[in-house]
C-alpha atoms as a PDB file:
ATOM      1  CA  UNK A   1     132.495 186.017 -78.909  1.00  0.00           C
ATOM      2  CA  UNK A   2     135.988 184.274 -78.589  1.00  0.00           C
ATOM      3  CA  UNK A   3     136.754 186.347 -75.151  1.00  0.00           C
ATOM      4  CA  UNK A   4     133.414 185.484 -73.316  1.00  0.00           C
ATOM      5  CA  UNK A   5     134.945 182.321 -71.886  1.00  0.00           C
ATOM      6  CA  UNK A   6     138.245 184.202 -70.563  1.00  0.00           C
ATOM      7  CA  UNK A   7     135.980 186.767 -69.136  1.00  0.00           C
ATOM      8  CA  UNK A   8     133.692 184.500 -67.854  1.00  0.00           C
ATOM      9  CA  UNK A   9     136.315 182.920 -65.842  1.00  0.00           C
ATOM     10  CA  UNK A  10     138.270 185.941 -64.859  1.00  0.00           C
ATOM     11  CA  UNK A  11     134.742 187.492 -63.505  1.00  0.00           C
ATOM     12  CA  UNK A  12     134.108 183.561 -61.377  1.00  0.00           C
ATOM     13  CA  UNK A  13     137.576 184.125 -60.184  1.00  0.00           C
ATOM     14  CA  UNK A  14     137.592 187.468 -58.880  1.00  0.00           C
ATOM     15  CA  UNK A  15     134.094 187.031 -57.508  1.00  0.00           C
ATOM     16  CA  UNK A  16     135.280 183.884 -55.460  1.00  0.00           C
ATOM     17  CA  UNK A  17     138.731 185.910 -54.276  1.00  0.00           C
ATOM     18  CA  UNK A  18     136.368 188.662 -53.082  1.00  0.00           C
ATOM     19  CA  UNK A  19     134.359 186.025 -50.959  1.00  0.00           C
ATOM     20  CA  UNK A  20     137.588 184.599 -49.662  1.00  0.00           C
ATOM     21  CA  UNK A  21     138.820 187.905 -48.579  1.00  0.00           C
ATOM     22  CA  UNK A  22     135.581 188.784 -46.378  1.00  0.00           C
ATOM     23  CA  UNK A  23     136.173 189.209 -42.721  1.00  0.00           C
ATOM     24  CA  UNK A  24     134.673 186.487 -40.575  1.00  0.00           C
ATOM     25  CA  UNK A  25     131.295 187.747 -38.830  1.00  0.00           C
ATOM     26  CA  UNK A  26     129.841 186.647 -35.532  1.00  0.00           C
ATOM     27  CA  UNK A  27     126.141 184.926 -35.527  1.00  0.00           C
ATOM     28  CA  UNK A  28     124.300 185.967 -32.706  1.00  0.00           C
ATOM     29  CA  UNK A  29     122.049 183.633 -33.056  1.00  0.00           C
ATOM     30  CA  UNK A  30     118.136 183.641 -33.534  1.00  0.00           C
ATOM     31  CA  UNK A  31     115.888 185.587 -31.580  1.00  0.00           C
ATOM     32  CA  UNK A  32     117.951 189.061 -31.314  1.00  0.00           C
ATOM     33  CA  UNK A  33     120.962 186.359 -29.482  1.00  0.00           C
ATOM     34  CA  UNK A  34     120.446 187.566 -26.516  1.00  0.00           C
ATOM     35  CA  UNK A  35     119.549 186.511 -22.795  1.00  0.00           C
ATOM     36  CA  UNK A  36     116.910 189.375 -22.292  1.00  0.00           C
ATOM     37  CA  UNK A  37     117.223 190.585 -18.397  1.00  0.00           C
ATOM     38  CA  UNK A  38     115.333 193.750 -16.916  1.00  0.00           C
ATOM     39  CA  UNK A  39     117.289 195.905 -14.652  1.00  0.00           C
ATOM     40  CA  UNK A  40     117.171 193.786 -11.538  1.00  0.00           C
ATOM     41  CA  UNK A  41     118.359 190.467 -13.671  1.00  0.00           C
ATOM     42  CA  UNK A  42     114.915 189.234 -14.170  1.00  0.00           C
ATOM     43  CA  UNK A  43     114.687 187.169 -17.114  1.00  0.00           C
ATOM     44  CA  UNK A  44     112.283 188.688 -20.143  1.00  0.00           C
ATOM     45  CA  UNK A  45     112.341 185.634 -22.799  1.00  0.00           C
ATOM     46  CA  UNK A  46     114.075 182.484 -23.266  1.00  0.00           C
ATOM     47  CA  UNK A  47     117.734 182.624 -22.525  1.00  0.00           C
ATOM     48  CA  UNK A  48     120.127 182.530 -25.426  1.00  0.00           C
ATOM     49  CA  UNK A  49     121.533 178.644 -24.612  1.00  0.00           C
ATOM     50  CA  UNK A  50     125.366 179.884 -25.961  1.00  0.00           C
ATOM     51  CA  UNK A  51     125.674 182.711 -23.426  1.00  0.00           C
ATOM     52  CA  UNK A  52     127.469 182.828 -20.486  1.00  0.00           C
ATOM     53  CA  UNK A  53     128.532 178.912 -20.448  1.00  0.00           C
ATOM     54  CA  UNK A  54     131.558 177.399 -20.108  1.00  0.00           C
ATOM     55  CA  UNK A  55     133.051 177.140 -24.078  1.00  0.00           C
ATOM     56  CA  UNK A  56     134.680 174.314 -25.767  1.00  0.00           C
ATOM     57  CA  UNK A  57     136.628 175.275 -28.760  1.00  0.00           C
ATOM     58  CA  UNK A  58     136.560 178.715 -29.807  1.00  0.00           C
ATOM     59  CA  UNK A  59     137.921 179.499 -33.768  1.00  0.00           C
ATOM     60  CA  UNK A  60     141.200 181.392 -34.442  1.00  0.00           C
ATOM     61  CA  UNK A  61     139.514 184.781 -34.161  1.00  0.00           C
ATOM     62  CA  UNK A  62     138.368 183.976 -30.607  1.00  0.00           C
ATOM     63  CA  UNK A  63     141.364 182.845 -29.578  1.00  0.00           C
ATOM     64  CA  UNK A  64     143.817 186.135 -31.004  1.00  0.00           C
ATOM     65  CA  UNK A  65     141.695 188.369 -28.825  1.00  0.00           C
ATOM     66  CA  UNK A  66     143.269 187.183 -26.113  1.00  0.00           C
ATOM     67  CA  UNK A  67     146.679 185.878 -27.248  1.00  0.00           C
ATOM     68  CA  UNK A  68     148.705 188.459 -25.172  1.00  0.00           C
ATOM     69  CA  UNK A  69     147.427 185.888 -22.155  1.00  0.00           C
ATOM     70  CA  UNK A  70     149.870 183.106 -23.381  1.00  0.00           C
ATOM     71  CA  UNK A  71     147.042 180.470 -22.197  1.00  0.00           C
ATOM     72  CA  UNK A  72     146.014 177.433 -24.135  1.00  0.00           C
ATOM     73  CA  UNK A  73     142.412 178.270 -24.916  1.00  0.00           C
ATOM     74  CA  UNK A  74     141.615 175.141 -26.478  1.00  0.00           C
ATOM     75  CA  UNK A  75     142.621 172.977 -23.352  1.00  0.00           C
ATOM     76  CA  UNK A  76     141.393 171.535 -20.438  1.00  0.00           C
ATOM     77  CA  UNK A  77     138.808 174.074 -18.105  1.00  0.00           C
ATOM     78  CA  UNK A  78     139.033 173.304 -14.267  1.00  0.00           C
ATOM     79  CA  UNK A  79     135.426 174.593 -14.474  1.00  0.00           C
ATOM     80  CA  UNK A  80     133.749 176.317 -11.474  1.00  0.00           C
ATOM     81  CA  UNK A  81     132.427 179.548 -12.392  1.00  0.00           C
ATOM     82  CA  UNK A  82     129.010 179.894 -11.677  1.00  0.00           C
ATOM     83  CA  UNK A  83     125.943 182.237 -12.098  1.00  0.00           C
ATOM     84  CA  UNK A  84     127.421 184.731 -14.512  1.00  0.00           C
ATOM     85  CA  UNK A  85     124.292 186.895 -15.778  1.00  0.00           C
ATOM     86  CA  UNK A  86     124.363 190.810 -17.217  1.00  0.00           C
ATOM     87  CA  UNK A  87     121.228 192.874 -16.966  1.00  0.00           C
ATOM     88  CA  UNK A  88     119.884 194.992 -18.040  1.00  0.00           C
ATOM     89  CA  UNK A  89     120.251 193.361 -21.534  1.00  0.00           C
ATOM     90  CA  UNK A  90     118.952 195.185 -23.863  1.00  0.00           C
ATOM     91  CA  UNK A  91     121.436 197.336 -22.450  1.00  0.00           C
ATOM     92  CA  UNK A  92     121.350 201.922 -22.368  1.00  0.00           C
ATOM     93  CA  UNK A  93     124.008 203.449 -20.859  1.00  0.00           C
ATOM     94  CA  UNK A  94     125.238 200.865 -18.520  1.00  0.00           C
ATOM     95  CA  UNK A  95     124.979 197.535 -17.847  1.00  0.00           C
ATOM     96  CA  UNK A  96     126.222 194.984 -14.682  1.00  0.00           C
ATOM     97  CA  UNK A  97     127.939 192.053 -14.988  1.00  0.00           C
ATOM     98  CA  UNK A  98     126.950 189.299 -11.644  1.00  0.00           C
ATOM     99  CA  UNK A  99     129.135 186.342 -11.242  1.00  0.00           C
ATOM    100  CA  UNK A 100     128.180 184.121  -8.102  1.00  0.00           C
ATOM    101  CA  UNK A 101     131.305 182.586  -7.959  1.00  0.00           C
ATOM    102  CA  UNK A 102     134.387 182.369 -10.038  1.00  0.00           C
ATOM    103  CA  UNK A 103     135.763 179.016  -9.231  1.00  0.00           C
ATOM    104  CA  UNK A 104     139.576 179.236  -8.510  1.00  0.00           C
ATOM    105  CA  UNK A 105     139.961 182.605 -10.928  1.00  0.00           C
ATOM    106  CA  UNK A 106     141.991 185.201  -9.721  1.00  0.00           C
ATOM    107  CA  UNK A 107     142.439 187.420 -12.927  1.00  0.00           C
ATOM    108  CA  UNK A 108     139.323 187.774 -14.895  1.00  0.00           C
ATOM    109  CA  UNK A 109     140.233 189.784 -18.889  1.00  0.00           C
ATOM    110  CA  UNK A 110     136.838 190.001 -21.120  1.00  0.00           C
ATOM    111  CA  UNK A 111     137.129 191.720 -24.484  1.00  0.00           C
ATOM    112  CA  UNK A 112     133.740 193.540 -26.390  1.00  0.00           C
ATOM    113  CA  UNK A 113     133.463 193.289 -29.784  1.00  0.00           C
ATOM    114  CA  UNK A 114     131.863 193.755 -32.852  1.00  0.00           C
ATOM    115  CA  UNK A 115     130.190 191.304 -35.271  1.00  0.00           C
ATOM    116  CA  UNK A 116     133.093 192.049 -37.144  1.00  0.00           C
ATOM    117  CA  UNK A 117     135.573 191.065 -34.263  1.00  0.00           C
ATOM    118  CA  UNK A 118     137.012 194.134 -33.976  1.00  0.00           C
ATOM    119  CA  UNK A 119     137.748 195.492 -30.493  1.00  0.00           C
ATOM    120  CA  UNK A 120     135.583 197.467 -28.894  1.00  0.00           C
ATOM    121  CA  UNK A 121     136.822 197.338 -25.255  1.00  0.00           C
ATOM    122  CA  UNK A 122     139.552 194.824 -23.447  1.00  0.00           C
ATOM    123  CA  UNK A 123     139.963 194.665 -19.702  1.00  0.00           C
ATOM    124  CA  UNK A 124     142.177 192.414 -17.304  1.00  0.00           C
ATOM    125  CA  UNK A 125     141.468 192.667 -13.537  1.00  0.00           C
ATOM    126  CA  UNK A 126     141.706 190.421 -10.548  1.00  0.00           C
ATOM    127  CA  UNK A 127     138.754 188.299  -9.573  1.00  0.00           C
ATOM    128  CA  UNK A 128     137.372 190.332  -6.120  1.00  0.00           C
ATOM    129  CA  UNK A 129     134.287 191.700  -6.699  1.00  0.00           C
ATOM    130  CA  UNK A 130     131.346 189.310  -7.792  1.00  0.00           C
ATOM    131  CA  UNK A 131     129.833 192.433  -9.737  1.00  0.00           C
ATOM    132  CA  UNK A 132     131.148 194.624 -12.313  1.00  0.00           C
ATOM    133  CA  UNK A 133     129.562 197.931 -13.802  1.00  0.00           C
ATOM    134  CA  UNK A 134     130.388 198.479 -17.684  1.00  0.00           C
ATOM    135  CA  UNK A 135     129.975 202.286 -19.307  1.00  0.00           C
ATOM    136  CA  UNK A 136     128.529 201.314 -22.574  1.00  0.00           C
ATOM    137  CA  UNK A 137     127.392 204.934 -23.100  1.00  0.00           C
ATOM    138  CA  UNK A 138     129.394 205.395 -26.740  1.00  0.00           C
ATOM    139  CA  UNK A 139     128.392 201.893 -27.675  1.00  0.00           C
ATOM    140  CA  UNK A 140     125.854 202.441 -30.816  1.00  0.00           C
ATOM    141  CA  UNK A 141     122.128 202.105 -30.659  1.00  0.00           C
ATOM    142  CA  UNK A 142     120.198 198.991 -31.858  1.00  0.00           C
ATOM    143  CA  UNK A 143     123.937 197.377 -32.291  1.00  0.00           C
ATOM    144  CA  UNK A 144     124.679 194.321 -30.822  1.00  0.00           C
ATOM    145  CA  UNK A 145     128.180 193.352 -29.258  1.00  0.00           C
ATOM    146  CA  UNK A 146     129.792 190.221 -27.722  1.00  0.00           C
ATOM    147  CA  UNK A 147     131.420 190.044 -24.479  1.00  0.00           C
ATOM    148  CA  UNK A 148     134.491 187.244 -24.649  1.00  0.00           C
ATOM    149  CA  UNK A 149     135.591 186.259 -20.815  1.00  0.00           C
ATOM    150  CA  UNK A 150     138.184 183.933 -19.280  1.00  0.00           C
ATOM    151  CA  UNK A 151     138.783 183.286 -16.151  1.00  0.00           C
ATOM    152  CA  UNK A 152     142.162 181.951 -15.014  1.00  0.00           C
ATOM    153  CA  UNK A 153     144.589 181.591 -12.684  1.00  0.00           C
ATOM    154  CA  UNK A 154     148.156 182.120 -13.621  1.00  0.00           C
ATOM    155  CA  UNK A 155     148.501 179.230 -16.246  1.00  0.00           C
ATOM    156  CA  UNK A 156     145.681 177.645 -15.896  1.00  0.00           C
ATOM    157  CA  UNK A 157     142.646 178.095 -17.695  1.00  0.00           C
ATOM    158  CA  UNK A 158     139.811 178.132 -15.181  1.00  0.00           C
ATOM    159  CA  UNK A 159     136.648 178.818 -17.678  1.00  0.00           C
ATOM    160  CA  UNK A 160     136.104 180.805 -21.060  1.00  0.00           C
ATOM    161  CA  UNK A 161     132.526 181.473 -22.853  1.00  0.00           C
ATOM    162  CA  UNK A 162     131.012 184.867 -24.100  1.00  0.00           C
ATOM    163  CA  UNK A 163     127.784 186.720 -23.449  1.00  0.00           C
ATOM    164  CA  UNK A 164     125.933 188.898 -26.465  1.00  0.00           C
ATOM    165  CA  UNK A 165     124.822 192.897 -25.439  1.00  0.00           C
ATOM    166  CA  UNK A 166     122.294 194.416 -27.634  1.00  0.00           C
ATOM    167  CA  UNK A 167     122.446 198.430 -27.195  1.00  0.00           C
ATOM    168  CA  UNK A 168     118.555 199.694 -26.484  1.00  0.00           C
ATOM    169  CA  UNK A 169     117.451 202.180 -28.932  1.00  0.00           C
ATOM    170  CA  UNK A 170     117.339 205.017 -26.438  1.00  0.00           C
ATOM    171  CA  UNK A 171     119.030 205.628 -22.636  1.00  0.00           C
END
């Protein structure tokens, strides 16, 4: 009866160093968190209000994914990019990223990940094309992802925001 309080408080202190150690997680949000599109980028519910806008600050996980660009993704945005939309969302095999009109960008890097964070895909191109194609083929079913962008210009940070792809449930 004498070693119930020790264990007591070894058991509260292990329990709250297991919670500490837990990786972070994304929240998609309600509703699936996700703009629904059909395949020609016609909206099919309410559009997710987080995705694919222009981001204020974005948490220390955000910003490592893209550390190797040496920008300062907490600062100022010169703003600009407009009509960025990916259909089909739920996605199969494929999906297609539209931007109207990326401002003063000319790279463009976007990284896919997990609700865990971890890195699914990472790409850096040059801003010329106003449409992109992504092979999401090996992507799990019924799993959803988020798409991290920023668009800049050699130092300076032109726009940053994400986008969240659910995988269909069959091609």
């Amino acid at each position: 009866m004498k070693f119930l309080p020790t264990l007591l408080i070894t058991g509260i202190s292990l329990t709250a160093c297991h919670k500490k150690d837990a990786a972070p997680t994304i929240d998609f949000g309600p509703n699936g968190g996700i703009t629904a599109r059909d395949a020609n980028g016609n909206l099919q519910s309410p559009a997710d209000p987080t995705d694919w806008r222009m981001q204020g600050i974005w948490n220390k996980q955000e910003q490592d994914l893209f550390k190797s660009l040496s920008l300062n993704l907490n600062g100022n945005q010169e703003g600009g990019v407009k009509g960025i939309e990916l259909y089909p969302n739920p996605a199969t095999n494929a999906t297609q990223l539209y931007i109207e009109h990326p401002g003063n960008a000319t790279q463009f890097a976007h990284i896919l990940v997990n609700q865990e964070y971890q890195v699914v895909r990472t790409l850096v191109i040059n801003v010329a094309a106003n449409g992109y194609t992504f092979d999401l083929g090996r992507l799990k079913k019924e799993e959803t992802y988020r798409l991290y962008y920023v668009f800049y210009s050699g130092n300076t940070l032109i726009e940053k925001g994400h986008g969240d792809i659910r995988m269909a449930n069959k091609p």
